[in-house]
Protein backbone atom coordinates (compact mmCIF):
# COMPACT_ATOMS: atom_id res chain seq x y z
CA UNK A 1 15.22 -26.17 5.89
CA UNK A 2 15.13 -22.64 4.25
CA UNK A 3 11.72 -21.75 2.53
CA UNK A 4 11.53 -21.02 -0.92
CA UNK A 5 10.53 -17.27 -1.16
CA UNK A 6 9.06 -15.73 -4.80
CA UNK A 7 7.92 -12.15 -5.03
CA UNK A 8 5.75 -10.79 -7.55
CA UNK A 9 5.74 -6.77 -7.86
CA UNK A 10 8.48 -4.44 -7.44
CA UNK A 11 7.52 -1.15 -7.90
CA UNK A 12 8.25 1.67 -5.35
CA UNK A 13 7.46 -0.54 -2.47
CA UNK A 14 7.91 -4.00 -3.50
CA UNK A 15 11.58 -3.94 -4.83
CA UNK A 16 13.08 -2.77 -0.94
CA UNK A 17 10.77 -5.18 0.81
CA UNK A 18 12.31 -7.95 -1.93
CA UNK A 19 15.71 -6.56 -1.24
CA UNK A 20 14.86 -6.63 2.72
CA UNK A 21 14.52 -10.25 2.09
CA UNK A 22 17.75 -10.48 0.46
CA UNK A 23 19.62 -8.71 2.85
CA UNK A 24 18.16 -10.67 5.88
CA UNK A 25 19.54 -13.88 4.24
CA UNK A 26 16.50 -15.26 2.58
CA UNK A 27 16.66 -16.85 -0.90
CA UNK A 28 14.15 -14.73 -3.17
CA UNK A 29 13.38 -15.63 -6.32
CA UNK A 30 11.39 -12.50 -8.05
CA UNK A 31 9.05 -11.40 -10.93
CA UNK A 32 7.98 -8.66 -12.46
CA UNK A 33 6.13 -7.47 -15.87
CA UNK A 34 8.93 -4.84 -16.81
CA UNK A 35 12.15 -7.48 -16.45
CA UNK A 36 15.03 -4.41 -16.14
CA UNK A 37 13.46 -3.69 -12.55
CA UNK A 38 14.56 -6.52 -10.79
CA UNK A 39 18.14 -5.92 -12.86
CA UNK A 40 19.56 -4.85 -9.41
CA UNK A 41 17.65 -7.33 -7.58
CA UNK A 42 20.10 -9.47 -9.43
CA UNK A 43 23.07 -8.22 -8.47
CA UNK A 44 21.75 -8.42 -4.59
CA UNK A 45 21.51 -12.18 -5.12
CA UNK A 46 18.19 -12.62 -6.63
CA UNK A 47 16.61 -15.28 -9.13
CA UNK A 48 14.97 -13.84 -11.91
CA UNK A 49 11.70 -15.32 -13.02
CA UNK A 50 10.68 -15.19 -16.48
CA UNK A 51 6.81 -15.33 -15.55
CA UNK A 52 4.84 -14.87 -12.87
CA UNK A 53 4.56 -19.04 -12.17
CA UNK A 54 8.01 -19.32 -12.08
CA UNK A 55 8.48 -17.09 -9.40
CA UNK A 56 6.53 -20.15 -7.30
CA UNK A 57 8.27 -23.05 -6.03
CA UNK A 58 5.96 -26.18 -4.80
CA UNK A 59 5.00 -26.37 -1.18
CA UNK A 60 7.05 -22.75 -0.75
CA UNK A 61 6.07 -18.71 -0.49
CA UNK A 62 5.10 -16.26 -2.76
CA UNK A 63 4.58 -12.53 -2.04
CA UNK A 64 2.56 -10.34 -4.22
CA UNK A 65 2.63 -6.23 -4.58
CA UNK A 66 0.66 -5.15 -7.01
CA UNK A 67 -1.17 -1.86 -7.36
CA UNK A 68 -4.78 -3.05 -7.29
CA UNK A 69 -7.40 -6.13 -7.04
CA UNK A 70 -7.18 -6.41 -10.68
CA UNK A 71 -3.91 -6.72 -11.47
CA UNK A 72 -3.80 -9.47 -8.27
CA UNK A 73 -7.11 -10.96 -10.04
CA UNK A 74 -5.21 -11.47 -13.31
CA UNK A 75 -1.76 -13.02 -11.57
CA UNK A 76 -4.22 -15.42 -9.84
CA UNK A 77 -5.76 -16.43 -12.34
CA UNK A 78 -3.00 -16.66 -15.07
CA UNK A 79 -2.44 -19.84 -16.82
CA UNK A 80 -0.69 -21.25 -15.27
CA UNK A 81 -0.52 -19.47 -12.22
CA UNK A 82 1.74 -18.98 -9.23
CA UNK A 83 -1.00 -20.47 -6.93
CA UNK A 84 -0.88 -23.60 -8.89
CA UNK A 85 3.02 -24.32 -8.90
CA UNK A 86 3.07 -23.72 -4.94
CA UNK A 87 -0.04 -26.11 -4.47
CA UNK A 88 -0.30 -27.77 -1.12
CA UNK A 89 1.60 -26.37 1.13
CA UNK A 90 2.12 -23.51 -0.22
CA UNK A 91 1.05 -19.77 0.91
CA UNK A 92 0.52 -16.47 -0.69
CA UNK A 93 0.62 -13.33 1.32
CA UNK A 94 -0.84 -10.55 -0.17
CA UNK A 95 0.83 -7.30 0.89
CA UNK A 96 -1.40 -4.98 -1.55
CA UNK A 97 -4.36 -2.64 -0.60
CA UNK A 98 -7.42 -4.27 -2.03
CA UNK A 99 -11.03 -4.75 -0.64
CA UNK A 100 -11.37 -7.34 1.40
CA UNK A 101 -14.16 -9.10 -0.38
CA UNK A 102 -11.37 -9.60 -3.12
CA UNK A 103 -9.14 -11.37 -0.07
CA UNK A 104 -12.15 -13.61 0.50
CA UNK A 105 -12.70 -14.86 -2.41
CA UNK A 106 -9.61 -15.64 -3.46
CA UNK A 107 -8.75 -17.49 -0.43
CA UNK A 108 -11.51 -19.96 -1.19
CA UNK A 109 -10.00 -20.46 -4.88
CA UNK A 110 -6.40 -20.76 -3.15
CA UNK A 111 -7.58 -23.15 -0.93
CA UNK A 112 -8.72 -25.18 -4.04
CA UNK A 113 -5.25 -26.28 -4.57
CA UNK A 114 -4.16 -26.75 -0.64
CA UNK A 115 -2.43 -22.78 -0.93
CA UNK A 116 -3.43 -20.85 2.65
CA UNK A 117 -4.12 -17.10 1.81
CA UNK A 118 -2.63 -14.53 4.07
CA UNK A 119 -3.75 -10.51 3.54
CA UNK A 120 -0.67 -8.77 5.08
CA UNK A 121 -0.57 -5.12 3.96
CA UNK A 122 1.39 -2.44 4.83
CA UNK A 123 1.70 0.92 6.29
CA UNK A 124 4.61 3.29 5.06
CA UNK A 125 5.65 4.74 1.98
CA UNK A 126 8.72 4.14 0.18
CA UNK A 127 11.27 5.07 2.52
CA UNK A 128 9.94 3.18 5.34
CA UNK A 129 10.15 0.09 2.78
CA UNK A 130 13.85 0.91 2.16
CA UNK A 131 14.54 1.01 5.97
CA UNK A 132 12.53 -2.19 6.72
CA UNK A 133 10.39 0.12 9.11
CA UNK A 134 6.72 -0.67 7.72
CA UNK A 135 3.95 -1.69 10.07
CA UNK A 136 2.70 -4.92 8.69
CA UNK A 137 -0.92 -6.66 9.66
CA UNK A 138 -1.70 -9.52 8.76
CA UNK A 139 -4.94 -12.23 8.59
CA UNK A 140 -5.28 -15.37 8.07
CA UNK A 141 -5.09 -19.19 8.75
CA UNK A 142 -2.63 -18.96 12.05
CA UNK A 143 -0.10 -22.05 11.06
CA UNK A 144 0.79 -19.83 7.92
CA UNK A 145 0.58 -16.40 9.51
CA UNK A 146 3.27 -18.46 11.70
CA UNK A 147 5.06 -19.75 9.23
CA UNK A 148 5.79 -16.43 7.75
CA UNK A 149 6.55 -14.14 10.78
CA UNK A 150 10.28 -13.99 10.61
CA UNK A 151 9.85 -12.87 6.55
CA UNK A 152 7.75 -10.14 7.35
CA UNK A 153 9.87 -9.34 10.54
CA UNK A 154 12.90 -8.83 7.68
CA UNK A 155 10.26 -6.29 6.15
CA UNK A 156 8.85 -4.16 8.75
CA UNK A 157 9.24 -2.71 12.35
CA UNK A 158 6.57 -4.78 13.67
CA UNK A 159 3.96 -7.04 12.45
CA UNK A 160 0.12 -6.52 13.96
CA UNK A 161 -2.40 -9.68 14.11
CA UNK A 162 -5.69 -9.32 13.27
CA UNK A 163 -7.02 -13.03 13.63
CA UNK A 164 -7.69 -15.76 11.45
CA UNK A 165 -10.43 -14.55 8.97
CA UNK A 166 -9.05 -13.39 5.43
CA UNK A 167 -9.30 -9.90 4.96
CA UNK A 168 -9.74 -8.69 8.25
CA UNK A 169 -6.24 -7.05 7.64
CA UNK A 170 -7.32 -5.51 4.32
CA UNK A 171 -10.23 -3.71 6.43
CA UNK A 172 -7.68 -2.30 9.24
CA UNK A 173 -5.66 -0.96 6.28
CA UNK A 174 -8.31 1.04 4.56
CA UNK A 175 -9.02 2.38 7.67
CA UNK A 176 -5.75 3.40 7.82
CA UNK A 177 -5.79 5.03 4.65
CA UNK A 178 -9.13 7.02 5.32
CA UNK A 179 -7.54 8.28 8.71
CA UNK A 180 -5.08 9.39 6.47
CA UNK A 181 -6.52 11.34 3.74
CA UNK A 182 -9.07 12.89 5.96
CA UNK A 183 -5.84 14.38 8.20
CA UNK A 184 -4.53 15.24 4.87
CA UNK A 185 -7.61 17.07 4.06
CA UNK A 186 -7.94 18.72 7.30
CA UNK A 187 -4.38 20.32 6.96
CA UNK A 188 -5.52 21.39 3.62
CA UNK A 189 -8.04 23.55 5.13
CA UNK A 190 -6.52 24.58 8.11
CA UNK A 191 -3.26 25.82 6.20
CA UNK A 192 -5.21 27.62 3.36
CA UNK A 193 -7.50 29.46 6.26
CA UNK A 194 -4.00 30.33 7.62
CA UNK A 195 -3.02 31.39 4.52
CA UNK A 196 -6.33 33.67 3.67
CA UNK A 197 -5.82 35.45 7.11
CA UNK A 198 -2.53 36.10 6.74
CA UNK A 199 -1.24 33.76 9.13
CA UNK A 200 1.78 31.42 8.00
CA UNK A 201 0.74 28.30 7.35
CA UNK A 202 4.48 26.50 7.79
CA UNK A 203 4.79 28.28 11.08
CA UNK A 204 0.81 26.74 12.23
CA UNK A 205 2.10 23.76 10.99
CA UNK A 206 5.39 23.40 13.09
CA UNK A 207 3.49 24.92 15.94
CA UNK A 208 1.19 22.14 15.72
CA UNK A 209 2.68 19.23 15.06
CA UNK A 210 5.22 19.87 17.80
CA UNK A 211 1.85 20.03 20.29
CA UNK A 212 -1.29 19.13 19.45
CA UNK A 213 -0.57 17.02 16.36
CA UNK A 214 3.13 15.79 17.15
CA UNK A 215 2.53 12.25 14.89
CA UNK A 216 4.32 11.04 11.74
CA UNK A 217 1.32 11.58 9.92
CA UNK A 218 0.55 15.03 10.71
CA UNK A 219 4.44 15.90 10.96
CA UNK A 220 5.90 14.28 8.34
CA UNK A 221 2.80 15.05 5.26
CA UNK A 222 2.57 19.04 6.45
CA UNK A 223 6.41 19.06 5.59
CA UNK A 224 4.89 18.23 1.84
CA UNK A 225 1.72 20.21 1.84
CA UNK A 226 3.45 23.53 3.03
CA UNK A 227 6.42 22.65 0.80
CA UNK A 228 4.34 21.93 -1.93
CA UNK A 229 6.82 18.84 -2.64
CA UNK A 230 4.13 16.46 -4.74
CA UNK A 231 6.59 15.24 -7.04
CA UNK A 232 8.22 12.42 -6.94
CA UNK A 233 5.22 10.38 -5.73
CA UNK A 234 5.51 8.34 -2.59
CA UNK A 235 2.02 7.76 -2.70
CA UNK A 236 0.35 8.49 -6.11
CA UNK A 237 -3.02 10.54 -6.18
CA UNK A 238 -4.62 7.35 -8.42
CA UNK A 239 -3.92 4.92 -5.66
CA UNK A 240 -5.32 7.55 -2.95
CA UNK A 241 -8.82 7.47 -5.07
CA UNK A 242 -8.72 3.18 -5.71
CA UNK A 243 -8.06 3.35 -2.21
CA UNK A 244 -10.74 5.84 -0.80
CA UNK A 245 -13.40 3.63 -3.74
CA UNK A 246 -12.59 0.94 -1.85
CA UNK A 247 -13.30 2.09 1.78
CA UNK A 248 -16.76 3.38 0.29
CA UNK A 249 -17.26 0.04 -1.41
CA UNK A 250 -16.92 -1.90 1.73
CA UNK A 251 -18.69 0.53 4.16
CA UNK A 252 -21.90 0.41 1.66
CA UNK A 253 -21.58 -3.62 1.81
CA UNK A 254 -22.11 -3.41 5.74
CA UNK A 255 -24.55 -0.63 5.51
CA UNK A 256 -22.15 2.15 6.77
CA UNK A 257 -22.34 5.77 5.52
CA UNK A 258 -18.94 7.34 5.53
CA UNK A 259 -19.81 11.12 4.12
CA UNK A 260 -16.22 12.56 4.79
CA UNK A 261 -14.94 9.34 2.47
CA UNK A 262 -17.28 10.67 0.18
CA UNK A 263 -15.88 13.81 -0.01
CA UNK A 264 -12.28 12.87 -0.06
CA UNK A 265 -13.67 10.63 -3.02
CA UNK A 266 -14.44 13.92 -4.99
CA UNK A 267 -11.91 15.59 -3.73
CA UNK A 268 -9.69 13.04 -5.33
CA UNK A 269 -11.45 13.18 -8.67
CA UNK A 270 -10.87 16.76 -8.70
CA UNK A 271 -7.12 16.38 -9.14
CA UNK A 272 -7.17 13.41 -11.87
CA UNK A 273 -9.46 15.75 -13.43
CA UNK A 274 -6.82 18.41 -12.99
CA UNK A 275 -4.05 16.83 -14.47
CA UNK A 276 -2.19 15.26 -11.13
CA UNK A 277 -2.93 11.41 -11.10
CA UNK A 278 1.00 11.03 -10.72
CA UNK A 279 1.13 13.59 -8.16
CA UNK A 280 1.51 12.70 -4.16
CA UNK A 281 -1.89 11.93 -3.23
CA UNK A 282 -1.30 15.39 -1.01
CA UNK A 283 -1.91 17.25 -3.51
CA UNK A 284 -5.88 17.27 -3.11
CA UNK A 285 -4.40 20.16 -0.92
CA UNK A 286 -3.66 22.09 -4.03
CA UNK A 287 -7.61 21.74 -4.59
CA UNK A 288 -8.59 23.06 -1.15
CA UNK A 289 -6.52 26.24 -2.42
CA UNK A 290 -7.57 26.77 -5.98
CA UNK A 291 -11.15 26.73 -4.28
CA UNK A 292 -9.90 29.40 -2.00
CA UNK A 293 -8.92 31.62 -4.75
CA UNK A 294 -5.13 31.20 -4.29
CA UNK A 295 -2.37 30.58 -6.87
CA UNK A 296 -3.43 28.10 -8.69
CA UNK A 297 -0.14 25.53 -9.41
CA UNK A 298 0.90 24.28 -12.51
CA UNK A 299 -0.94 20.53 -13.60
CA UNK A 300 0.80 18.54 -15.48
């Protein structure tokens, strides 16, 4: 019997993961605030929800991709909500970054009306989305991680688990995105003391990530620091800062000092401050320059 699939969110990542769906054969009925976005969903085959409840069929699936823990706070606890129309049976697979205390607890309210809560989010930016090549982990009660494995197959590459305790998943990922922002950081600083002692930094970079640094990461963000290519977003500089609060959040619940998170947390600041909270979130590298003395680019 075919599941019935809702997904809530379709910004730059959720509308190709919804259309992933589609495309794998998967009935999807979606939802989202501003209604012209899921226009083409439409065309693709789609149901269009007219809230966020409707989206949510009893007993079936909902997905949600939504930018923070408060906007996934709200949904949850809309009246009435999504959680409530899939009651027992149901399931709700988070695919946002949030802190994992958020998973928690709303697992235990989801669990007041027989939904199972499943933290499954994702690595990649936009184009992975598109391509259905994200890396997916996911946590949470095993019948429904189950249950769900061949959606999030139609999503991403491969799909890591990470056990049955809610946001164990939503941990892994901001560890993810610390890893990330600190490499981000670290070519920031390596290219501008290139760049002060009249080195090139494009040539270090292809030098390097063809040897000692030959990763996606370090390959495919030097291509935008070097370029300076910050515009359009894949990642915005906002959602690098909620993301880098978060990690600090969490490592000062278990009594774990992160200093370089710290920094990247000012660092981050620094931009907004600047002008660039719809930049890349690579452009804290233009920040590591102006502090160098270097051309100073354009904010917004």
């Amino acid at each position: 019997m075919p599941e019935n699939i809702g997904f809530i969110g379709l910004g730059n990542m959720g509308e190709p993961m919804a259309e992933n769906l589609l495309a794998a054969g998967f009935p999807v009925r979606v939802y989202n605030r501003t209604s012209s976005k899921a226009s083409a969903l439409q065309t693709k085959g789609a149901v269009v929800a007219t809230t966020a409840a409707d989206a949510a069929m009893p007993g079936g699936i909902v997905f949600t991709m939504v930018s923070d823990d408060r906007a996934l706070d709200e949904l949850c606890g809309a009246q009435p909500s999504f959680v409530e129309c899939l009651g027992r049976g149901g399931i709700h697979v988070s695919l946002s970054t949030i802190a994992p205390a958020t998973s928690k607890r709303l697992a235990e309210q989801h669990r007041q009306h027989g939904v199972d809560y499943v933290d499954a989010p994702v690595f990649g930016r936009p184009e992975a989305a598109k391509a259905a090549r994200l890396w997916i982990c996911a946590s949470g009660p095993s019948e429904a991680r189950e249950r769900i494995r061949p959606l999030l197959a139609a999503m991403g590459q491969k799909t890591f688990d990470f056990g049955e305790e809610v946001g164990t998943a939503n941990v892994v990922k901001l560890c993810g995105n610390f890893m990330i922002a600190s490499a981000v950081e670290a070519m920031g600083e390596a290219f501008t003391l290139a760049e002060k002692n009249g080195a090139d930094p494009a040539a270090l970079a292809e030098m390097l990530t063809g040897t000692l640094f030959a990763c996606p990461i370090y390959q495919n963000y030097s291509k935008l620091i070097v370029g300076g290519k910050f515009e359009p977003a894949g990642f915005r500089m906002a959602l690098g800062l909620k993301d880098v609060d978060l990690a600090l959040q969490t490592a000062s619940a278990s009594e774990m000092p992160m200093p370089l998170a710290s920094l990247l947390r000012d660092r981050f600041l620094a931009s907004l401050a600047k002008g660039r909270k719809d930049f890349d979130w690579t452009a804290i590298s233009l920040d590591v320059a102006e502090n160098a003395g270097l051309r100073k680019a354009a904010a917004r």
